[in-house]
PDB file of N, CA and C in Angstrom:
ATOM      1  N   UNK A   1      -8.988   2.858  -2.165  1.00  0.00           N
ATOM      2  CA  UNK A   1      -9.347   1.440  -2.433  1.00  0.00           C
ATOM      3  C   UNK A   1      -8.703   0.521  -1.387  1.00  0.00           C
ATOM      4  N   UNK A   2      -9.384  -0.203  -0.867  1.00  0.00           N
ATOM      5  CA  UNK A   2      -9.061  -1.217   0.101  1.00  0.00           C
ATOM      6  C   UNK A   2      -7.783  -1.792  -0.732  1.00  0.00           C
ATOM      7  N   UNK A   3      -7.673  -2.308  -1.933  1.00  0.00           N
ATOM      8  CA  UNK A   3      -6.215  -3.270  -1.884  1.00  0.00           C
ATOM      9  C   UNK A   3      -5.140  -1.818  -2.279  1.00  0.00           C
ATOM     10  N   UNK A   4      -5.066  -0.562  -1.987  1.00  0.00           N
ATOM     11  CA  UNK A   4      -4.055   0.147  -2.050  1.00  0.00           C
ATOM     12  C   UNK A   4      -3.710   0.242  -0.638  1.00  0.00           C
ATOM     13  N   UNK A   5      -4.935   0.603   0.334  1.00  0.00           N
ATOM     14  CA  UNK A   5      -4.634   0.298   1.986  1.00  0.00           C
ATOM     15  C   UNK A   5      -3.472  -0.680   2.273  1.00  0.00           C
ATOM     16  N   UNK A   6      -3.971  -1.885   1.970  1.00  0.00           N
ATOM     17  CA  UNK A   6      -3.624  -3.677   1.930  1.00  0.00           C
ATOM     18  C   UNK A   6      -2.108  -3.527   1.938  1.00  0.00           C
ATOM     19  N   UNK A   7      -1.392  -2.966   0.513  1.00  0.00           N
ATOM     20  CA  UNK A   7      -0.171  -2.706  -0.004  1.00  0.00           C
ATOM     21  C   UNK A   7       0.211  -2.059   0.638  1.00  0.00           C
ATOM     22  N   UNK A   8      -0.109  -0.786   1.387  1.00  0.00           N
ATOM     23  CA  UNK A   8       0.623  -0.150   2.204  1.00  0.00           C
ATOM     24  C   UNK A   8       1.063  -0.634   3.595  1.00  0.00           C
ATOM     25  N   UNK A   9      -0.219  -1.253   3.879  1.00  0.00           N
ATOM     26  CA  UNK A   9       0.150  -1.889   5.652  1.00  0.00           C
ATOM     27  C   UNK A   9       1.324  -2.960   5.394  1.00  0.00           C
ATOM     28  N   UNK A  10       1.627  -4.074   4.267  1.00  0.00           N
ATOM     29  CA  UNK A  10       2.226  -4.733   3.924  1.00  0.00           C
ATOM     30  C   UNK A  10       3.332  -3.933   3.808  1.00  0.00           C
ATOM     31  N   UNK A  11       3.615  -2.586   2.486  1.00  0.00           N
ATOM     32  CA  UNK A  11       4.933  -2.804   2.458  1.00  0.00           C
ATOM     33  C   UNK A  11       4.448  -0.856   2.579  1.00  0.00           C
ATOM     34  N   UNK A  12       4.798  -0.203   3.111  1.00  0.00           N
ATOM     35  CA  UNK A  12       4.544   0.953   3.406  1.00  0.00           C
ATOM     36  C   UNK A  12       5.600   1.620   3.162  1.00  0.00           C
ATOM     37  N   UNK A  13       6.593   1.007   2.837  1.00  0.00           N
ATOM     38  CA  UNK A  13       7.769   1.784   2.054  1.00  0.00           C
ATOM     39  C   UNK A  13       7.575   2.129   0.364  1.00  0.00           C
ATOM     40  N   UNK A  14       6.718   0.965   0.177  1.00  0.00           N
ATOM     41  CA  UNK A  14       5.956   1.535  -1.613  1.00  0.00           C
ATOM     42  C   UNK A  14       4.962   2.388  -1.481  1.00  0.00           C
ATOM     43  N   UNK A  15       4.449   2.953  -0.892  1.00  0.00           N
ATOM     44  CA  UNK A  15       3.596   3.706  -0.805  1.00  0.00           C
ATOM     45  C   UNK A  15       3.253   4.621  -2.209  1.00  0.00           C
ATOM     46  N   UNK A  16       4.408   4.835  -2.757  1.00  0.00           N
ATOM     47  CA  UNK A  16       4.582   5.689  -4.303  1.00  0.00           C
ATOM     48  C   UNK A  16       4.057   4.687  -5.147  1.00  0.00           C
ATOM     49  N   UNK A  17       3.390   3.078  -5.087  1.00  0.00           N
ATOM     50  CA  UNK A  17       3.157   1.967  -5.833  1.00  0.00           C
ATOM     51  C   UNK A  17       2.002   2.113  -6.270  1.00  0.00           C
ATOM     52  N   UNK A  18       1.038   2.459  -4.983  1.00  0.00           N
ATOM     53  CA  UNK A  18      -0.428   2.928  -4.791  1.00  0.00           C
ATOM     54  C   UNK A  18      -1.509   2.094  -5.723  1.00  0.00           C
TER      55      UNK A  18
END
């Protein structure tokens, strides 16, 4: 899903947030 992409480029240390 595009806004799990979004969250990652932003904070790519949550990545486990998904």
């Amino acid at each position: 899903m595009a806004v799990v992409q979004a969250r990652l480029s932003i904070k790519p240390k949550m990545q486990s947030v998904r």
